[in-house]
PDB file of N, CA and C in Angstrom:
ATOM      1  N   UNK A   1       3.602   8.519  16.647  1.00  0.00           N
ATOM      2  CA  UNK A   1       2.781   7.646  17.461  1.00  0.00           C
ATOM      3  C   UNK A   1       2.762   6.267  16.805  1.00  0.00           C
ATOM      4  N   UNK A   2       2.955   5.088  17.296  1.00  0.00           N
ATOM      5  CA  UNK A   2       2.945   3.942  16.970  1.00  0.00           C
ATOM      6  C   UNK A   2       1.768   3.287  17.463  1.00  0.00           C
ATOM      7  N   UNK A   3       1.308   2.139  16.829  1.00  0.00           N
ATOM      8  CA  UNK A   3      -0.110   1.269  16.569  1.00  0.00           C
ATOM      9  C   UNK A   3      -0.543   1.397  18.265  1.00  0.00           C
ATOM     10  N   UNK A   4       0.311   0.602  18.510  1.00  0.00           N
ATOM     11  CA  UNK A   4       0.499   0.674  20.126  1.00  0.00           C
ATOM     12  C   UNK A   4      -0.284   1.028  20.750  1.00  0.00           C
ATOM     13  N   UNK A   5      -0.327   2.469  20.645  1.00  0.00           N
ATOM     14  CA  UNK A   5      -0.386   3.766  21.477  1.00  0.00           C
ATOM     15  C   UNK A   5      -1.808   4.259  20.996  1.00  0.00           C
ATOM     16  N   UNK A   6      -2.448   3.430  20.003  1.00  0.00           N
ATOM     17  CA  UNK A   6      -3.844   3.545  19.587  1.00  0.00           C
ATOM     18  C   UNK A   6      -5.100   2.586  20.317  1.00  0.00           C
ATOM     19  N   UNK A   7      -5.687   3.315  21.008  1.00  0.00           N
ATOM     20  CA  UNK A   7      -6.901   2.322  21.132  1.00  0.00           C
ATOM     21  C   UNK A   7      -7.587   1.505  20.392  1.00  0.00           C
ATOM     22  N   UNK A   8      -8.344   0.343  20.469  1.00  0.00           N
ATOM     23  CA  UNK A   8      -8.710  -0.415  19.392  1.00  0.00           C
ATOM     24  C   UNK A   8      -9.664   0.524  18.361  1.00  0.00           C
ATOM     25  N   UNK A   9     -10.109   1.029  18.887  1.00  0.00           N
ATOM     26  CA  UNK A   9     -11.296   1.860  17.821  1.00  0.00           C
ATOM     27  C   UNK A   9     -10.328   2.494  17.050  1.00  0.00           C
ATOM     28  N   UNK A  10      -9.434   3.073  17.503  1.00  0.00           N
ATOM     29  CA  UNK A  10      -8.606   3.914  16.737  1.00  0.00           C
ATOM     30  C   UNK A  10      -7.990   3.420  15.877  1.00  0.00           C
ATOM     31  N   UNK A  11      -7.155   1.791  15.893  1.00  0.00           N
ATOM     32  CA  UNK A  11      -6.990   1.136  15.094  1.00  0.00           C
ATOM     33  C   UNK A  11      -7.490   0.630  14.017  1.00  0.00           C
ATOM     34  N   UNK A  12      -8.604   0.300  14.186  1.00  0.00           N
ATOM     35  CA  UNK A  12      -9.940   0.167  13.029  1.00  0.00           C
ATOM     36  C   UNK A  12     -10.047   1.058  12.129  1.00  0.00           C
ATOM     37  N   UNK A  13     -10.141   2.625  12.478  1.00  0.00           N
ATOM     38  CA  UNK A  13     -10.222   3.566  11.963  1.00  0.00           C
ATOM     39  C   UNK A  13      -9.091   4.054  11.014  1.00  0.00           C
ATOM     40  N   UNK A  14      -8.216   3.425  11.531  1.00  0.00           N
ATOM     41  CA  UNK A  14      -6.523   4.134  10.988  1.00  0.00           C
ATOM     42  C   UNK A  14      -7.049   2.816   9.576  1.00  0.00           C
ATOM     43  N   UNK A  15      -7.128   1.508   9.832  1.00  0.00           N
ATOM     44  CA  UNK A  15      -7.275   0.459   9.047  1.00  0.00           C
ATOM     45  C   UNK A  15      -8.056   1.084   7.654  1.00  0.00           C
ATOM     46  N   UNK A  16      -9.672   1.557   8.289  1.00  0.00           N
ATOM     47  CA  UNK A  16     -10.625   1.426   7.364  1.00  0.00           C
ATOM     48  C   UNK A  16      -9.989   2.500   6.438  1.00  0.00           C
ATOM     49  N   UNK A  17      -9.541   3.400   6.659  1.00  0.00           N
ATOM     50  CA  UNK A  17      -8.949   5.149   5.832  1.00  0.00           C
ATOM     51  C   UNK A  17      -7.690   3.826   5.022  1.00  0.00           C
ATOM     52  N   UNK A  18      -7.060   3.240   5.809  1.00  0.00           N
ATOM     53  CA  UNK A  18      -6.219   3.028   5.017  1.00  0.00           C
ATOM     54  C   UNK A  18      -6.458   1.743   3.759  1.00  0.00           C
ATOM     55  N   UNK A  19      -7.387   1.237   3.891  1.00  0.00           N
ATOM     56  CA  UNK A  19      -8.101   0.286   3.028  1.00  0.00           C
ATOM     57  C   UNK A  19      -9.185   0.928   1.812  1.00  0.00           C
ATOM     58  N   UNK A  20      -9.350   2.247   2.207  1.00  0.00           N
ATOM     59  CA  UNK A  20     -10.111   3.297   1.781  1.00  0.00           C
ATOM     60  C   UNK A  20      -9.128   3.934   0.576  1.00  0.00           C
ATOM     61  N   UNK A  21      -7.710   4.635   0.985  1.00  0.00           N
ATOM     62  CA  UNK A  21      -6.729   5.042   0.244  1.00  0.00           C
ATOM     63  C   UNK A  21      -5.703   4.211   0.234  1.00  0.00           C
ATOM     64  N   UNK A  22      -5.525   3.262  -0.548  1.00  0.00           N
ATOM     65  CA  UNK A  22      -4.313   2.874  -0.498  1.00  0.00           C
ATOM     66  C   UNK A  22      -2.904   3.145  -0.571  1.00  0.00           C
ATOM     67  N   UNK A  23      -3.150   3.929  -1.257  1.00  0.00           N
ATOM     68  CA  UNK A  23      -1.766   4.693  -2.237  1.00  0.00           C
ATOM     69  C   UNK A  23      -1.565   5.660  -0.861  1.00  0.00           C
ATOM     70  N   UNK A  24      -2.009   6.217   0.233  1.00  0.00           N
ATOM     71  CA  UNK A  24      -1.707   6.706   1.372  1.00  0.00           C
ATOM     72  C   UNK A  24      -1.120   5.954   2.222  1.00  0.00           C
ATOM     73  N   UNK A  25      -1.621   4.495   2.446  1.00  0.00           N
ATOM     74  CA  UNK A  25      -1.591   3.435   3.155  1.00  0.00           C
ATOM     75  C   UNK A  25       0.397   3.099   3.035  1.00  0.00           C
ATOM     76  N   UNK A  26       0.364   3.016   1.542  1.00  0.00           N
ATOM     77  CA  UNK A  26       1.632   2.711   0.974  1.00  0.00           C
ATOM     78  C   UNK A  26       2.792   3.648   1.866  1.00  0.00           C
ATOM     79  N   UNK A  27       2.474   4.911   1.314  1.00  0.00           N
ATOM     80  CA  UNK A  27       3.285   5.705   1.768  1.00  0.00           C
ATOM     81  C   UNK A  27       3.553   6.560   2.986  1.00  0.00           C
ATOM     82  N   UNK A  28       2.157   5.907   3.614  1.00  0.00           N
ATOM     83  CA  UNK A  28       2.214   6.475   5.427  1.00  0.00           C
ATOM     84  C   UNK A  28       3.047   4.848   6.214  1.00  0.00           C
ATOM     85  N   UNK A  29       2.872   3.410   5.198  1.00  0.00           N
ATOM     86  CA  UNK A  29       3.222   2.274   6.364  1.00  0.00           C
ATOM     87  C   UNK A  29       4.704   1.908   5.387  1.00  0.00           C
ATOM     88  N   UNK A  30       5.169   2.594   4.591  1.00  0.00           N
ATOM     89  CA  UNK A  30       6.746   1.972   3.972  1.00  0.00           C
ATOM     90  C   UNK A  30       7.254   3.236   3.302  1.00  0.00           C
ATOM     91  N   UNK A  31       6.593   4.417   3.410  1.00  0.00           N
ATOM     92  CA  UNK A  31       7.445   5.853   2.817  1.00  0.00           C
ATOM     93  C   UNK A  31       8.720   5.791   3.223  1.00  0.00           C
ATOM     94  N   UNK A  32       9.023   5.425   4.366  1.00  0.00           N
ATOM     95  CA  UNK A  32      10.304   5.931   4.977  1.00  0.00           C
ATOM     96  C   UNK A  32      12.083   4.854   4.042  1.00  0.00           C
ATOM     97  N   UNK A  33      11.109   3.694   3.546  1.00  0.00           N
ATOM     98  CA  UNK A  33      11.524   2.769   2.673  1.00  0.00           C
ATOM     99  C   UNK A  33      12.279   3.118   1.068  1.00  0.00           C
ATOM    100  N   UNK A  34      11.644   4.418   0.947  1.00  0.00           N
ATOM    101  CA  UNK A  34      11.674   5.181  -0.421  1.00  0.00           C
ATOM    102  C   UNK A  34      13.035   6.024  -0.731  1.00  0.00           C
ATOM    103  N   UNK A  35      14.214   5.681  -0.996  1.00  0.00           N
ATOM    104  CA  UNK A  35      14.705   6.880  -1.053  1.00  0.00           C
ATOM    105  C   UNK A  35      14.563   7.942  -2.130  1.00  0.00           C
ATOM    106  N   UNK A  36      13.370   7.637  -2.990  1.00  0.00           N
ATOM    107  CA  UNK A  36      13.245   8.637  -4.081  1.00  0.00           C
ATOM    108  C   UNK A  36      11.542   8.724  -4.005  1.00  0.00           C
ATOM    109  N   UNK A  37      11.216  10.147  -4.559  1.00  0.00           N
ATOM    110  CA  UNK A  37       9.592  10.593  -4.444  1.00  0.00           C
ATOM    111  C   UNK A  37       8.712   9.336  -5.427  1.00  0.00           C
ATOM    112  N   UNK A  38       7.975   8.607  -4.704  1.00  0.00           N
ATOM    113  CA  UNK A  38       7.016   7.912  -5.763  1.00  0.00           C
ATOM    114  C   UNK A  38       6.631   8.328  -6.745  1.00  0.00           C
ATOM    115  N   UNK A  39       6.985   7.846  -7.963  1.00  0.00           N
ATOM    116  CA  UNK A  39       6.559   8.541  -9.197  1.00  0.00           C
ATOM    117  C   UNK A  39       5.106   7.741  -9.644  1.00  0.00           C
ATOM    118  N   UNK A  40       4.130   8.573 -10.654  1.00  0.00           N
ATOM    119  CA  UNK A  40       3.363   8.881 -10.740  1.00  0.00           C
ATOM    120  C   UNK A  40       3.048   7.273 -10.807  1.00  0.00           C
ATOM    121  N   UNK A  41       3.344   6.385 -11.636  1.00  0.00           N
ATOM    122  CA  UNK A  41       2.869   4.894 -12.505  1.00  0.00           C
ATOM    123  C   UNK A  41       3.184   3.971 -10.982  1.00  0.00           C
ATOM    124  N   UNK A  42       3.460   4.471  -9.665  1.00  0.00           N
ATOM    125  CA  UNK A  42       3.547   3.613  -8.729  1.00  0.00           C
ATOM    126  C   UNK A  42       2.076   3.450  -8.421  1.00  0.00           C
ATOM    127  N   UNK A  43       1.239   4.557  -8.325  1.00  0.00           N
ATOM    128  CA  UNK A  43       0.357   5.198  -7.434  1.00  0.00           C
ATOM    129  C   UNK A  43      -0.765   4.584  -8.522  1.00  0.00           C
ATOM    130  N   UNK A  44      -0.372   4.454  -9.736  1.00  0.00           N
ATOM    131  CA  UNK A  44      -1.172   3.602 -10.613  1.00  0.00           C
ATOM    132  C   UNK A  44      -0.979   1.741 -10.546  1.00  0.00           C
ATOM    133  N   UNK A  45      -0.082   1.692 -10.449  1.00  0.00           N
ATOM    134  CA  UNK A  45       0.719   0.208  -9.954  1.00  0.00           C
ATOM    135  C   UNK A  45      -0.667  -0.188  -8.445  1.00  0.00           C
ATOM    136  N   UNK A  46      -0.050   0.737  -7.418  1.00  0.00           N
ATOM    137  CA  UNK A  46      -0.876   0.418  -6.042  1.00  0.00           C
ATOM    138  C   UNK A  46      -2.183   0.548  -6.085  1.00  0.00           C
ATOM    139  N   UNK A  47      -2.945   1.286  -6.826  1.00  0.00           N
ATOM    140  CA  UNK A  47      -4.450   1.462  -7.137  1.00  0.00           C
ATOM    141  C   UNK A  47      -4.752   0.168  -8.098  1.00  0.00           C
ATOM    142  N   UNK A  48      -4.473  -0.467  -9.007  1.00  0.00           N
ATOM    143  CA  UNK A  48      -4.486  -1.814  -9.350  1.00  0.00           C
ATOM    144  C   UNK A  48      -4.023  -3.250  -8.790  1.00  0.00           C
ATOM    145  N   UNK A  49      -3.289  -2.578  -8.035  1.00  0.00           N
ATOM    146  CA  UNK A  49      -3.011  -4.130  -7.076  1.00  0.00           C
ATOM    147  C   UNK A  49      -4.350  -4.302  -6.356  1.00  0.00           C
ATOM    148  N   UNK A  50      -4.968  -3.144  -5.492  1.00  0.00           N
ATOM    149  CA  UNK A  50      -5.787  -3.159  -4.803  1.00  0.00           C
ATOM    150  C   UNK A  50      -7.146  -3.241  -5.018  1.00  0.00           C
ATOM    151  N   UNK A  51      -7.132  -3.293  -6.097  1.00  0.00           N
ATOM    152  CA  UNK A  51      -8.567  -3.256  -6.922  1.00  0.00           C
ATOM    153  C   UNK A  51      -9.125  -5.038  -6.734  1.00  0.00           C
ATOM    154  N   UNK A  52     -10.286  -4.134  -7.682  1.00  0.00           N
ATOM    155  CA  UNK A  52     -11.407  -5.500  -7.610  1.00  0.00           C
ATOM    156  C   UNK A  52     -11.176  -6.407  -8.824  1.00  0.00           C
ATOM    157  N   UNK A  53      -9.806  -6.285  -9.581  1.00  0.00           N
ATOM    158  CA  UNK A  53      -9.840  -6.998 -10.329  1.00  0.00           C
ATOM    159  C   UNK A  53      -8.812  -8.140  -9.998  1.00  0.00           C
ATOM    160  N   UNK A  54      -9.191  -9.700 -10.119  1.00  0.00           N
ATOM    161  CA  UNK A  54      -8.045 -10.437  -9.450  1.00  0.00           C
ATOM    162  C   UNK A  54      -7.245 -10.758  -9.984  1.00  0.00           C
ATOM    163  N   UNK A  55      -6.599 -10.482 -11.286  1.00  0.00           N
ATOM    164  CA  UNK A  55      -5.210 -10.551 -11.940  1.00  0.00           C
ATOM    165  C   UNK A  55      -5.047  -9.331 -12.538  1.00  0.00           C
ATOM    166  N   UNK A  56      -3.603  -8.972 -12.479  1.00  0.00           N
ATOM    167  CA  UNK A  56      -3.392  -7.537 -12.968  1.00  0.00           C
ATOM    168  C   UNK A  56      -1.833  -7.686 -14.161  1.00  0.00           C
ATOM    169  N   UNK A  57      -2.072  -7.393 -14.961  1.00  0.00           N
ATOM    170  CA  UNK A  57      -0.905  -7.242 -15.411  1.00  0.00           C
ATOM    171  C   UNK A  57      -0.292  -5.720 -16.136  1.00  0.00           C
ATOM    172  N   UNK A  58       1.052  -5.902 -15.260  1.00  0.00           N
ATOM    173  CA  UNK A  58       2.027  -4.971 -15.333  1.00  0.00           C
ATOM    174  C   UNK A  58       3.100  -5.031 -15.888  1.00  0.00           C
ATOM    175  N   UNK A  59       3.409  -3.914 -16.942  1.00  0.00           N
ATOM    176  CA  UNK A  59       4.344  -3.706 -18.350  1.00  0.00           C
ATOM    177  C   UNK A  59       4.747  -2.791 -17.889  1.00  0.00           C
ATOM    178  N   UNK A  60       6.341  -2.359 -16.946  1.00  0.00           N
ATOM    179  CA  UNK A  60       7.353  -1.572 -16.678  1.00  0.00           C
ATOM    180  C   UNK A  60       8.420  -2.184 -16.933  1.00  0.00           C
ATOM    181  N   UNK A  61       9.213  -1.037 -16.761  1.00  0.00           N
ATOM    182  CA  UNK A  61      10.770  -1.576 -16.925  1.00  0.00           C
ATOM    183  C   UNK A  61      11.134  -2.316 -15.835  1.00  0.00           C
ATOM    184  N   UNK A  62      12.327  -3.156 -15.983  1.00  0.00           N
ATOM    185  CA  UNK A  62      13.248  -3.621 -14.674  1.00  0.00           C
ATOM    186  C   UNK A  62      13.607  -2.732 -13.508  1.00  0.00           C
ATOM    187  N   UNK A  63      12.813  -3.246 -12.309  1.00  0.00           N
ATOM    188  CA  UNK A  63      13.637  -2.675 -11.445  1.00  0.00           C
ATOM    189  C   UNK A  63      12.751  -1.547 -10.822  1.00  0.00           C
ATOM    190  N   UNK A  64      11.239  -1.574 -11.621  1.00  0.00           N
ATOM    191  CA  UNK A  64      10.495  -0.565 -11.371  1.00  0.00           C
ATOM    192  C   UNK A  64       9.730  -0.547 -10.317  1.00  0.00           C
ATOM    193  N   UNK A  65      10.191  -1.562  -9.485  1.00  0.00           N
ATOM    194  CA  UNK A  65       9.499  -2.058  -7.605  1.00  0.00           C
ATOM    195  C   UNK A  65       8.426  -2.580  -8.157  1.00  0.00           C
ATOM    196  N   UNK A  66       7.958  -3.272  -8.893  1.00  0.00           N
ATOM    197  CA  UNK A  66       6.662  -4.013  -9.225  1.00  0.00           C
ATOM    198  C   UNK A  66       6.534  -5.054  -8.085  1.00  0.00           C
ATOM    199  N   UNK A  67       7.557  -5.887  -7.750  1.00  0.00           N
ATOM    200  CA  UNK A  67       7.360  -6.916  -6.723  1.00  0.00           C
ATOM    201  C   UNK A  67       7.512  -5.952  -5.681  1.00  0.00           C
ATOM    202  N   UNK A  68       7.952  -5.369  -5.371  1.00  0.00           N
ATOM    203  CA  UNK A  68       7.771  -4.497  -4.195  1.00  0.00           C
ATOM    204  C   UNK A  68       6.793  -4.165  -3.728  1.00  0.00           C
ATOM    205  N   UNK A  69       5.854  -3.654  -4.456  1.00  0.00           N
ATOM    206  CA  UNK A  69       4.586  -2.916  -4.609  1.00  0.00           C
ATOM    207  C   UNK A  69       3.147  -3.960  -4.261  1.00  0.00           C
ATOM    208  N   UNK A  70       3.932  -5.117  -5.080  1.00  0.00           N
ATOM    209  CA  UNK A  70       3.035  -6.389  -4.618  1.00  0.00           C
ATOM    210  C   UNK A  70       2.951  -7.010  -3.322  1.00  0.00           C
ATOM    211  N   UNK A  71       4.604  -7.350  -2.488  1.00  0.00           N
ATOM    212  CA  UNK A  71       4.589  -8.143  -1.603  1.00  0.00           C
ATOM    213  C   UNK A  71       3.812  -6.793  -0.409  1.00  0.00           C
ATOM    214  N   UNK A  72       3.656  -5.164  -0.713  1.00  0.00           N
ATOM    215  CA  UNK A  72       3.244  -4.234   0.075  1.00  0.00           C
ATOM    216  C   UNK A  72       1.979  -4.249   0.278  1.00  0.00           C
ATOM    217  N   UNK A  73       1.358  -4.640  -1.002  1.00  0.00           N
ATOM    218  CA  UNK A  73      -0.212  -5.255  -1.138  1.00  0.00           C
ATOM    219  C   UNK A  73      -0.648  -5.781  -0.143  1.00  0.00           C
ATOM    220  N   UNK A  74       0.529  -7.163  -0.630  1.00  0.00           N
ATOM    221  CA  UNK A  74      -0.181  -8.536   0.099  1.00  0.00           C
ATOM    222  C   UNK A  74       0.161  -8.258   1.655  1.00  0.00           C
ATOM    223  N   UNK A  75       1.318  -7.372   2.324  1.00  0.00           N
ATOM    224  CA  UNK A  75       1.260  -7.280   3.655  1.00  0.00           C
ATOM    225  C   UNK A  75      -0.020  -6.681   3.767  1.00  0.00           C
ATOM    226  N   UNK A  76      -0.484  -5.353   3.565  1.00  0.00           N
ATOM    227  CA  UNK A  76      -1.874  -4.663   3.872  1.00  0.00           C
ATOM    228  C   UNK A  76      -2.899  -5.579   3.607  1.00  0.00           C
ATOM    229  N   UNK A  77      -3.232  -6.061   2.502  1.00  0.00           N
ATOM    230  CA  UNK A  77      -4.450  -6.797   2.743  1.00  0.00           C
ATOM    231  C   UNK A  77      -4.363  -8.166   3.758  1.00  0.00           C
ATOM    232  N   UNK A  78      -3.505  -8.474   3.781  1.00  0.00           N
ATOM    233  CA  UNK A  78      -3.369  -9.661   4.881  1.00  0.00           C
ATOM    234  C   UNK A  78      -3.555  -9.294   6.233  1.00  0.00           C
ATOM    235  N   UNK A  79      -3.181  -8.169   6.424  1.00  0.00           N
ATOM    236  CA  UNK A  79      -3.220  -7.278   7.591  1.00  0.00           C
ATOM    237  C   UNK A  79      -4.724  -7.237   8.330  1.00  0.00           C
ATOM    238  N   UNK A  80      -4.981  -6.692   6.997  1.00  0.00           N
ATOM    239  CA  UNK A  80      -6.854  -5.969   7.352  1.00  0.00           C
ATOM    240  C   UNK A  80      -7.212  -7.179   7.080  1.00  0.00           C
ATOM    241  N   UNK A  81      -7.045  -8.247   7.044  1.00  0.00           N
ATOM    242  CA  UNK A  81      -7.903  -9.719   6.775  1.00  0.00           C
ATOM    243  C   UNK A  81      -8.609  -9.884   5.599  1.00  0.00           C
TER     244      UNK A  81
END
């Protein structure tokens, strides 16, 4: 089912759960993006982007989707306003 096909209430609702869990949000609106299972330090990555703290810094290796993870942020929260 696509956004579409949701009534506005329903949309809100899909929003608030997903502003609620992020790390769901991630992987219900760009899973299909993944060709490998999110490993554990993503789900820690996406729970700190989303947080209440406004600078975060992140110590992974190259290549570890850190900007990925960010510009996924900034689509969702831009999203939900």
């Amino acid at each position: 089912m696509s956004p579409d096909e949701l009534d506005r209430s329903q949309r809100l609702d899909l929003a608030s759960r997903f502003l609620a869990d992020p790390v769901a949000a991630h992987e219900v609106l760009f899973g299909g993006d993944n060709a490998d299972i999110t490993p554990s330090f993503h789900r820690e990555l996406i729970t700190a982007f989303h947080g209440p703290e406004e600078n975060v810094i992140a110590i992974c290796f190259r290549g570890s989707a850190k900007s990925t993870i960010a510009e996924r942020t900034i689509a969702i929260l831009a999203a939900s306003g």
